[in-house]
N, C-alpha and C. Protein backbone atom coordinates (compact mmCIF):
# COMPACT_ATOMS: atom_id res chain seq x y z
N UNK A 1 3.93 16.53 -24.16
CA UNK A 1 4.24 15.36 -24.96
C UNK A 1 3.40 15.30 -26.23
N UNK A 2 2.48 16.48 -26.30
CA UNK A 2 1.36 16.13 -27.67
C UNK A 2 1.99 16.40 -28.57
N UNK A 3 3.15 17.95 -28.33
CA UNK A 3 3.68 18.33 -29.52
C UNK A 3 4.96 17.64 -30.09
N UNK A 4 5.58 16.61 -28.90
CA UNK A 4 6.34 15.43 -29.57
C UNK A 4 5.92 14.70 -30.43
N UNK A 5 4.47 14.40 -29.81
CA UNK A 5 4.02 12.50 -30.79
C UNK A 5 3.46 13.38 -32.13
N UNK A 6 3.24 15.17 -32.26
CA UNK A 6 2.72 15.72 -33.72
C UNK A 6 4.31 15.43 -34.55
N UNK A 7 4.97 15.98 -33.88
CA UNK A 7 6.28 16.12 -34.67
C UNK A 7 6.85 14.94 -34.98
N UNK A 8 6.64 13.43 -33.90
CA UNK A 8 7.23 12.51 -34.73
C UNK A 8 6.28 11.60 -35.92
N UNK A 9 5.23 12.25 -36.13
CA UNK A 9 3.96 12.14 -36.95
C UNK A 9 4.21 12.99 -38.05
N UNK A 10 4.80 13.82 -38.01
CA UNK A 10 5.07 14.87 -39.27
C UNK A 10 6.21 14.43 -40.10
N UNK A 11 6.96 13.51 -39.49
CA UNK A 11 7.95 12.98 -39.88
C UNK A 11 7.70 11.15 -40.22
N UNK A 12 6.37 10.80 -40.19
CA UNK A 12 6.29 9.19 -40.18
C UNK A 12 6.47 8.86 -39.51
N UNK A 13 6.69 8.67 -38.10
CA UNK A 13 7.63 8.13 -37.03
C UNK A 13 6.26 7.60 -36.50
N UNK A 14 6.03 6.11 -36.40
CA UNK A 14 4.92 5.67 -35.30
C UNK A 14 5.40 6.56 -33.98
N UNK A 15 4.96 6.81 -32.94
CA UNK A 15 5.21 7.38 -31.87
C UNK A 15 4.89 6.31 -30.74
N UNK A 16 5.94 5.39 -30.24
CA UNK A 16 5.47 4.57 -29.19
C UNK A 16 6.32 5.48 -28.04
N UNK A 17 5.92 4.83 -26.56
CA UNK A 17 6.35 5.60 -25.46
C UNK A 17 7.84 5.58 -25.67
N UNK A 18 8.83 4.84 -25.80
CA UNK A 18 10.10 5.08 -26.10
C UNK A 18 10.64 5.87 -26.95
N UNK A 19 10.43 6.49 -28.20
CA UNK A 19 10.12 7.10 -29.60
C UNK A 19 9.93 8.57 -28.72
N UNK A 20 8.63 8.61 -28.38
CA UNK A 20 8.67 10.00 -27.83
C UNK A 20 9.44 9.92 -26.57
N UNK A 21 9.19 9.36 -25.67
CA UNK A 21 10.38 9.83 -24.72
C UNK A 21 12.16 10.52 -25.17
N UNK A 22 12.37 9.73 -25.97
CA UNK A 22 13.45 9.98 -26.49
C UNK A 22 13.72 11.48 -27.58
N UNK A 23 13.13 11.71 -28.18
CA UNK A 23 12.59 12.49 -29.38
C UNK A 23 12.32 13.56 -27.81
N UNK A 24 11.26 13.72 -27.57
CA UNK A 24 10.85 15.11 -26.09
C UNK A 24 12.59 15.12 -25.33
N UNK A 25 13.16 14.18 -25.33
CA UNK A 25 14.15 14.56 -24.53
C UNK A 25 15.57 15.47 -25.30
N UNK A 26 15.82 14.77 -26.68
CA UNK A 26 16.07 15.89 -27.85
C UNK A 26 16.17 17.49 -28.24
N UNK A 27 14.73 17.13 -27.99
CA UNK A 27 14.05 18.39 -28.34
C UNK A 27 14.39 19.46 -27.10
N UNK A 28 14.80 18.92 -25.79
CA UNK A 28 14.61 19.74 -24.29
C UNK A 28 16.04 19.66 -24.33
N UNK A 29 16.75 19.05 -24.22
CA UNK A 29 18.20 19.10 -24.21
C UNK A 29 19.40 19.65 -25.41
N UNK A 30 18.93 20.60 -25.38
CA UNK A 30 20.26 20.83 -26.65
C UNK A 30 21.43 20.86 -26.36
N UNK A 31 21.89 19.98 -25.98
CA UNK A 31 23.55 19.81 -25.48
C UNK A 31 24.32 18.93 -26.47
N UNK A 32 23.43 18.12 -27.16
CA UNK A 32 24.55 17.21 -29.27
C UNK A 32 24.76 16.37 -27.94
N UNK A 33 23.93 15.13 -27.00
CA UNK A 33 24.10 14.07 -26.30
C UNK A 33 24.48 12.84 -26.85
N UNK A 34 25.60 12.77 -26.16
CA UNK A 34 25.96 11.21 -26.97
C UNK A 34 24.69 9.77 -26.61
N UNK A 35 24.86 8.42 -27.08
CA UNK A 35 23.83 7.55 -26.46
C UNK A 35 23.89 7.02 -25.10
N UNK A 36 25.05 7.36 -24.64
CA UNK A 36 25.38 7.15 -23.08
C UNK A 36 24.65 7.89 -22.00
N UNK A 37 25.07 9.16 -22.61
CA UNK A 37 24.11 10.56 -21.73
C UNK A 37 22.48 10.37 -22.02
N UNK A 38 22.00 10.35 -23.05
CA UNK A 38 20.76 10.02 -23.55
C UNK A 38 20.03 8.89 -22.08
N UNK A 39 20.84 7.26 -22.76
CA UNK A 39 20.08 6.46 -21.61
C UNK A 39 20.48 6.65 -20.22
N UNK A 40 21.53 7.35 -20.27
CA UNK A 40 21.90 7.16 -18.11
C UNK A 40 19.90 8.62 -17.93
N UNK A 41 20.26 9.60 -18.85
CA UNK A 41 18.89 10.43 -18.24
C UNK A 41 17.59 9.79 -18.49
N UNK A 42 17.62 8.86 -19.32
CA UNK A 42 16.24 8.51 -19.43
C UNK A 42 16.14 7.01 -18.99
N UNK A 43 16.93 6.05 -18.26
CA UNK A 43 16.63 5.26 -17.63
C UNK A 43 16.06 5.29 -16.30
N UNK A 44 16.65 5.74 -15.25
CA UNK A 44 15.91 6.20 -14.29
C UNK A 44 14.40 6.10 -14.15
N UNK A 45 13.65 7.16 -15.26
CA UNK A 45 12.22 7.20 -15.53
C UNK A 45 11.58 5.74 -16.31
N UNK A 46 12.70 5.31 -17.27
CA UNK A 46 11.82 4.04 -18.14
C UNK A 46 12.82 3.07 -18.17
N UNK A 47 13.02 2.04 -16.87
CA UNK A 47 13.71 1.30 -16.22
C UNK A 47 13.53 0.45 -17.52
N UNK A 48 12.87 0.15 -18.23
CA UNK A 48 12.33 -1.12 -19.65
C UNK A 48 13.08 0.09 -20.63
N UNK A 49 13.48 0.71 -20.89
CA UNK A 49 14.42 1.13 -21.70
C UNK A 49 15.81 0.41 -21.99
N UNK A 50 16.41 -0.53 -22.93
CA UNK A 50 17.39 -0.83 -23.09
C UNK A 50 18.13 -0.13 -24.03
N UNK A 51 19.58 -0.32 -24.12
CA UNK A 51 20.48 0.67 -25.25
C UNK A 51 20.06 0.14 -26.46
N UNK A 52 19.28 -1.17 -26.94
CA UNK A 52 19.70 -1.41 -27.88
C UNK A 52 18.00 -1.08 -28.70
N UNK A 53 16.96 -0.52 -27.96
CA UNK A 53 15.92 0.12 -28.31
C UNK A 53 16.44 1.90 -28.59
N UNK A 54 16.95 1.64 -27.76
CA UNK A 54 17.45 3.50 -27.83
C UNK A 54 18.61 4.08 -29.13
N UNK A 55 19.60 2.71 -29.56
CA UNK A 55 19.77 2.68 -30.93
C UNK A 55 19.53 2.61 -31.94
N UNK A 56 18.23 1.64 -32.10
CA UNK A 56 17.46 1.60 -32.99
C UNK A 56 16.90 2.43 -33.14
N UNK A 57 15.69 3.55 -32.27
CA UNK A 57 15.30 4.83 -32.06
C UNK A 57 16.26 5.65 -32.80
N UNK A 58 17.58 5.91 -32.55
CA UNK A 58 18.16 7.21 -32.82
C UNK A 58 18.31 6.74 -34.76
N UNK A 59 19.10 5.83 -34.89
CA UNK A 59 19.06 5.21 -35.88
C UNK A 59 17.67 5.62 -36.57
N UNK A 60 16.32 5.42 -36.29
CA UNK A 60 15.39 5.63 -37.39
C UNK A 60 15.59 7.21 -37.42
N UNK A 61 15.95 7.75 -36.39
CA UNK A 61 15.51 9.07 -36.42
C UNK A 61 16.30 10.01 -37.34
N UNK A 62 17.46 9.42 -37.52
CA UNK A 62 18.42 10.03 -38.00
C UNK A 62 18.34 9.45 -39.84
N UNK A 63 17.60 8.03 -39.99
CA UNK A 63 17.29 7.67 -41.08
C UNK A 63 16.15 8.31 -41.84
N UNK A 64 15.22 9.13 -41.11
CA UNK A 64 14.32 10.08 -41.20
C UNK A 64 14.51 11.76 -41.19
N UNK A 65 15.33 11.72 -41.01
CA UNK A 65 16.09 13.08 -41.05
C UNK A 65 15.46 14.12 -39.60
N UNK A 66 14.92 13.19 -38.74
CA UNK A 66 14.76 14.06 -37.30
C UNK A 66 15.39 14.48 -36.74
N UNK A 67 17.30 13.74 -36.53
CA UNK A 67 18.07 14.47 -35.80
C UNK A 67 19.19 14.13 -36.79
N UNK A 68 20.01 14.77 -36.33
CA UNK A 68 21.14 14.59 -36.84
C UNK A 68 22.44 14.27 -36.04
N UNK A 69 23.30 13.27 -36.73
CA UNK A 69 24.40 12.52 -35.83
C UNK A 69 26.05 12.99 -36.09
N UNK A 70 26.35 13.43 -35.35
CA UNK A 70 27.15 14.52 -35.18
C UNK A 70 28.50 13.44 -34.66
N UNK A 71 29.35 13.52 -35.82
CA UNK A 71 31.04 12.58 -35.44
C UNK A 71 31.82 13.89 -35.01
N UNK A 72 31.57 14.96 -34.65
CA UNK A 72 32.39 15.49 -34.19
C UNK A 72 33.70 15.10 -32.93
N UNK A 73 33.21 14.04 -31.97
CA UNK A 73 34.26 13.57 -31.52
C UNK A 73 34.47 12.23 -31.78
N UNK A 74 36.22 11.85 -31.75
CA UNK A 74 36.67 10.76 -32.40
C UNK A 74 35.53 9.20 -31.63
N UNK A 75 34.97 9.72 -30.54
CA UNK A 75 34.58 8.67 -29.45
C UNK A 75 33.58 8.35 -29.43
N UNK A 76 32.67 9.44 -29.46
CA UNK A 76 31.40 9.05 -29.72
C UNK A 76 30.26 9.95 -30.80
N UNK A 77 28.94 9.23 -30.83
CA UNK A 77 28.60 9.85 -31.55
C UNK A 77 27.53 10.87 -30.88
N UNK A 78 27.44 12.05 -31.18
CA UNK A 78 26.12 12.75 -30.88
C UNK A 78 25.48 13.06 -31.50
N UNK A 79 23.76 13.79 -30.82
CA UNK A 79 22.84 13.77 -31.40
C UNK A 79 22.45 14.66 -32.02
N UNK A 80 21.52 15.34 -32.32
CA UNK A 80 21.07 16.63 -32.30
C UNK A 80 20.19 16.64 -32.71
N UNK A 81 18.72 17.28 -32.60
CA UNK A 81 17.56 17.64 -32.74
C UNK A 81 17.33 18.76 -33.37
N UNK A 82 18.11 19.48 -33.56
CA UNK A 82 18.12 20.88 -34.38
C UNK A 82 18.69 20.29 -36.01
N UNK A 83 17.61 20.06 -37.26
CA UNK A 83 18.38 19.89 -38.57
C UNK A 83 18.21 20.77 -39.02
N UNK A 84 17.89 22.00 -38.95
CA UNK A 84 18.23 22.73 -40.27
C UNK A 84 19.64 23.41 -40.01
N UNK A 85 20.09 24.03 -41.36
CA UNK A 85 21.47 24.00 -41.77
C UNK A 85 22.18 24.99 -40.88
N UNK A 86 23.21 24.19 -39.90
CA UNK A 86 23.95 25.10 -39.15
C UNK A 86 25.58 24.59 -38.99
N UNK A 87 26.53 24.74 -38.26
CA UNK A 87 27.71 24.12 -37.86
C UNK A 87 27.87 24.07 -36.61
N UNK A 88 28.72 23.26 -35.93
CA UNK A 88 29.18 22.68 -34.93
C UNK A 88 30.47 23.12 -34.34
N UNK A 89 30.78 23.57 -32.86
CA UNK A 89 31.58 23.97 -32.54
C UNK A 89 31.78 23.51 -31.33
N UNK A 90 33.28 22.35 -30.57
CA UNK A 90 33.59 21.81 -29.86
C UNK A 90 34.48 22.44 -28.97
N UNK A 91 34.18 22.80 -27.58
CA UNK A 91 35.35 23.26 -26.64
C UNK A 91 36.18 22.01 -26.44
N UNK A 92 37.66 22.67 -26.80
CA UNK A 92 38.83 21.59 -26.48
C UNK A 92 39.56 21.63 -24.79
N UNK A 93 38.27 22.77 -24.49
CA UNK A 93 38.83 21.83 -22.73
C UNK A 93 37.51 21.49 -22.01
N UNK A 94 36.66 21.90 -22.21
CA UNK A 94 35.50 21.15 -21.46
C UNK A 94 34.98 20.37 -22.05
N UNK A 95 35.08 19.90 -23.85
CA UNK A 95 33.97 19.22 -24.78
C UNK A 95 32.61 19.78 -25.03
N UNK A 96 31.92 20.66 -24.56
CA UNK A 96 30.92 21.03 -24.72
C UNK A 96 30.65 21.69 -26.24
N UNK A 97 29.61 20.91 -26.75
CA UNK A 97 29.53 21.45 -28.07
C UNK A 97 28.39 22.06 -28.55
N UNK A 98 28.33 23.42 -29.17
CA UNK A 98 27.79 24.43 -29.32
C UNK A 98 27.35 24.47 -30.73
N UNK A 99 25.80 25.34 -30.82
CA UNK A 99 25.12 24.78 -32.53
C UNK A 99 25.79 26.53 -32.63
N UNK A 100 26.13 26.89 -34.48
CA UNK A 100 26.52 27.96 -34.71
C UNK A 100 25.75 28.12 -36.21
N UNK A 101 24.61 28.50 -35.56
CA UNK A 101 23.54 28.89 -36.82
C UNK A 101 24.04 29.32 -38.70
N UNK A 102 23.51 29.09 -39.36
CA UNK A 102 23.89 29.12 -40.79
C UNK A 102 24.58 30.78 -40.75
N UNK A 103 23.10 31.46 -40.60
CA UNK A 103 23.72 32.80 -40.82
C UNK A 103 24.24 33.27 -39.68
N UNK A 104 25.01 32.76 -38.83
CA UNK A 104 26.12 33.39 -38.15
C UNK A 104 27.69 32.90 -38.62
N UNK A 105 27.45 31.76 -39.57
CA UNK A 105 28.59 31.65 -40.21
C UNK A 105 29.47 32.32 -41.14
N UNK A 106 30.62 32.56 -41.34
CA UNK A 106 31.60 32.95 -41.94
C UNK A 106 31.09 32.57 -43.22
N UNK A 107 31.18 33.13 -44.85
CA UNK A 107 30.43 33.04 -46.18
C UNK A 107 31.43 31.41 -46.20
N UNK A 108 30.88 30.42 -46.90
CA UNK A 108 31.64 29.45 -47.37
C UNK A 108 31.06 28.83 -48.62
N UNK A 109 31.43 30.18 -49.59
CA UNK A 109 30.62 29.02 -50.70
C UNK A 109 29.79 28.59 -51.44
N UNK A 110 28.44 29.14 -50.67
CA UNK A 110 27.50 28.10 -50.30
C UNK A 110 27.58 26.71 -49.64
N UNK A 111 27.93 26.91 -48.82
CA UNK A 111 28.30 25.42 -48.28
C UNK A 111 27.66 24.13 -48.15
N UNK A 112 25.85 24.76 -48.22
CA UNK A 112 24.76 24.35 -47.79
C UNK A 112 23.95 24.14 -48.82
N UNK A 113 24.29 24.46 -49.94
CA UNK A 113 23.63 23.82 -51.24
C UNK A 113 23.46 22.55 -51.14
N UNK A 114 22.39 21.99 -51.92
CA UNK A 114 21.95 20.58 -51.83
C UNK A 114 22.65 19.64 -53.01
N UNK A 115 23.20 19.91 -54.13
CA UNK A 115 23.84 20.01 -54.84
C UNK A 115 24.81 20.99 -55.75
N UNK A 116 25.74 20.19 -56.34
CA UNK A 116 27.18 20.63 -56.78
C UNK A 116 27.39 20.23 -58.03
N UNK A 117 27.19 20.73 -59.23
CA UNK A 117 27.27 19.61 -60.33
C UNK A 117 26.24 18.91 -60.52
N UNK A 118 26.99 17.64 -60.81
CA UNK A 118 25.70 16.84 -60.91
C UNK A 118 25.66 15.75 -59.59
N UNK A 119 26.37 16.58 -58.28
CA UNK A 119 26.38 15.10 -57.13
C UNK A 119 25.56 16.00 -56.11
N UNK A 120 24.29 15.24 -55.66
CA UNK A 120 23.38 14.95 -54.74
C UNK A 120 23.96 15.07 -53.81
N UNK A 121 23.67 16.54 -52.57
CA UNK A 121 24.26 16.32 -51.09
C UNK A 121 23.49 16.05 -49.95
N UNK A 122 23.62 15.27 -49.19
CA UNK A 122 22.58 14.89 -48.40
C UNK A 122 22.91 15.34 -46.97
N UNK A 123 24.24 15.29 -46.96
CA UNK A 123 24.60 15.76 -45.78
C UNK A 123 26.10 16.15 -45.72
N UNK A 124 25.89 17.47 -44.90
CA UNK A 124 26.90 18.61 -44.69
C UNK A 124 27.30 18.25 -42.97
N UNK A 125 28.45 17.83 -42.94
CA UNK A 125 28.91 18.37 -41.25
C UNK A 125 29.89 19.83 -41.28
N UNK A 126 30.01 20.76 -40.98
CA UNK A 126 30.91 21.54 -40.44
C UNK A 126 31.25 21.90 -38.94
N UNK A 127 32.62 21.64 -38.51
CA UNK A 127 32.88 21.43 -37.74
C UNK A 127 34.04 22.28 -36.81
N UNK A 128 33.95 23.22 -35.72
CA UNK A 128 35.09 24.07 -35.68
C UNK A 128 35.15 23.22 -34.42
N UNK A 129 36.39 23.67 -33.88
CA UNK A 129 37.17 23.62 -32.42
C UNK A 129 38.02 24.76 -32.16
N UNK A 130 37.89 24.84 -30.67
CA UNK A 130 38.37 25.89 -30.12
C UNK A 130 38.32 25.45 -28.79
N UNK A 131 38.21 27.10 -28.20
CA UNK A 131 38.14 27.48 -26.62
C UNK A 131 36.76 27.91 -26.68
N UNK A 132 35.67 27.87 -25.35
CA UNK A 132 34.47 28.58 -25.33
C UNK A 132 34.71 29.54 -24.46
N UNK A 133 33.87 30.14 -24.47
CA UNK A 133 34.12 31.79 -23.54
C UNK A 133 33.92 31.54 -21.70
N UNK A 134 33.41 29.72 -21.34
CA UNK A 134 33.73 29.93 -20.19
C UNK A 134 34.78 29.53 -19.50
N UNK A 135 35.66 28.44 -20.39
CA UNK A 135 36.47 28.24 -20.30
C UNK A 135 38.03 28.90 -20.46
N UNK A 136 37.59 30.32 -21.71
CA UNK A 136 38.37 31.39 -21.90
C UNK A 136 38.53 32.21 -20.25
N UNK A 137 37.51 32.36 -20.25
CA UNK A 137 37.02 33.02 -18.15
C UNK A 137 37.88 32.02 -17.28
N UNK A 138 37.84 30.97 -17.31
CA UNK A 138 38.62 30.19 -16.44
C UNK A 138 39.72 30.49 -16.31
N UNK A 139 40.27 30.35 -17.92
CA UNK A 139 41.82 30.40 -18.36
C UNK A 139 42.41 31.77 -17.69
N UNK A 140 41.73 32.59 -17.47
CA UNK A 140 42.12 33.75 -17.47
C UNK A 140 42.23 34.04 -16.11
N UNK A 141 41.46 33.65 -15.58
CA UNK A 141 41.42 33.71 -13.35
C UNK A 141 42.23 32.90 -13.04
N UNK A 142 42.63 31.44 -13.74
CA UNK A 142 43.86 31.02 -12.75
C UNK A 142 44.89 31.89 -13.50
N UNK A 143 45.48 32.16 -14.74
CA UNK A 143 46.45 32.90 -15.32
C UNK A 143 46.70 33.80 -14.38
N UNK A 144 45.62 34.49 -13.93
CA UNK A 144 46.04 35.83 -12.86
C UNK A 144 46.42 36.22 -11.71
């Protein structure tokens, strides 16, 4: 937990027990958790956890540029703890959504420039959908 409360210190973030709990759980889970998944895992442990601390939390964090909030599905929003510049990739039969690093991307551009002209970019989503490869495996054993 030390190298949570450095990192949300490197970023301004007072670090109270909720702050890092949340932020350490981020950081351990790379699964892009919506705020549902977030509090059902971390209530259990911090029963004084309410949703509407745990919004405010994600909210600064994301106003701070600690995580990033991912509309990839129409429903909810997810999280992510990984910001530097990558894209997003959603299985359309399990939902599971997968980080797809800058340089494993297809050239676009520069996509990831911070500016264009003269307009300021602050934020880039890219977003694919598909099939994932275990669900491709699935598809393929009942097919057979």
């Amino acid at each position: 937990m030390q190298k949570t409360k450095e990192y949300l210190l490197k970023y301004g973030i007072r670090p109270s027990v909720q702050r890092m709990a949340v932020m350490h759980y981020l950081l351990t889970h790379r699964t892009h958790p919506t705020v549902d998944e977030i509090y059902s895992d971390l209530h259990g442990d911090m029963p004084t956890l309410s949703k509407t601390t745990l919004y405010n939390t994600l909210k600064l964090f994301y106003e701070k540029n600690v995580t990033l909030m991912l509309t990839i599905d129409e429903q909810n929003a997810r999280f992510d703890a990984c910001v530097e510049p990558h894209a997003h990739f959603q299985c359309e039969v399990c939902g599971k959504v997968y980080d797809i690093m800058a340089d494993e991307l297809p050239e676009l551009n520069g996509v990831y420039r911070k500016q264009v002209g003269d307009l300021m970019i602050s934020d880039v989503q890219l977003n694919y959908r598909g099939v994932c490869p275990i669900c491709q495996k699935k598809e393929t054993i009942t097919n057979q």
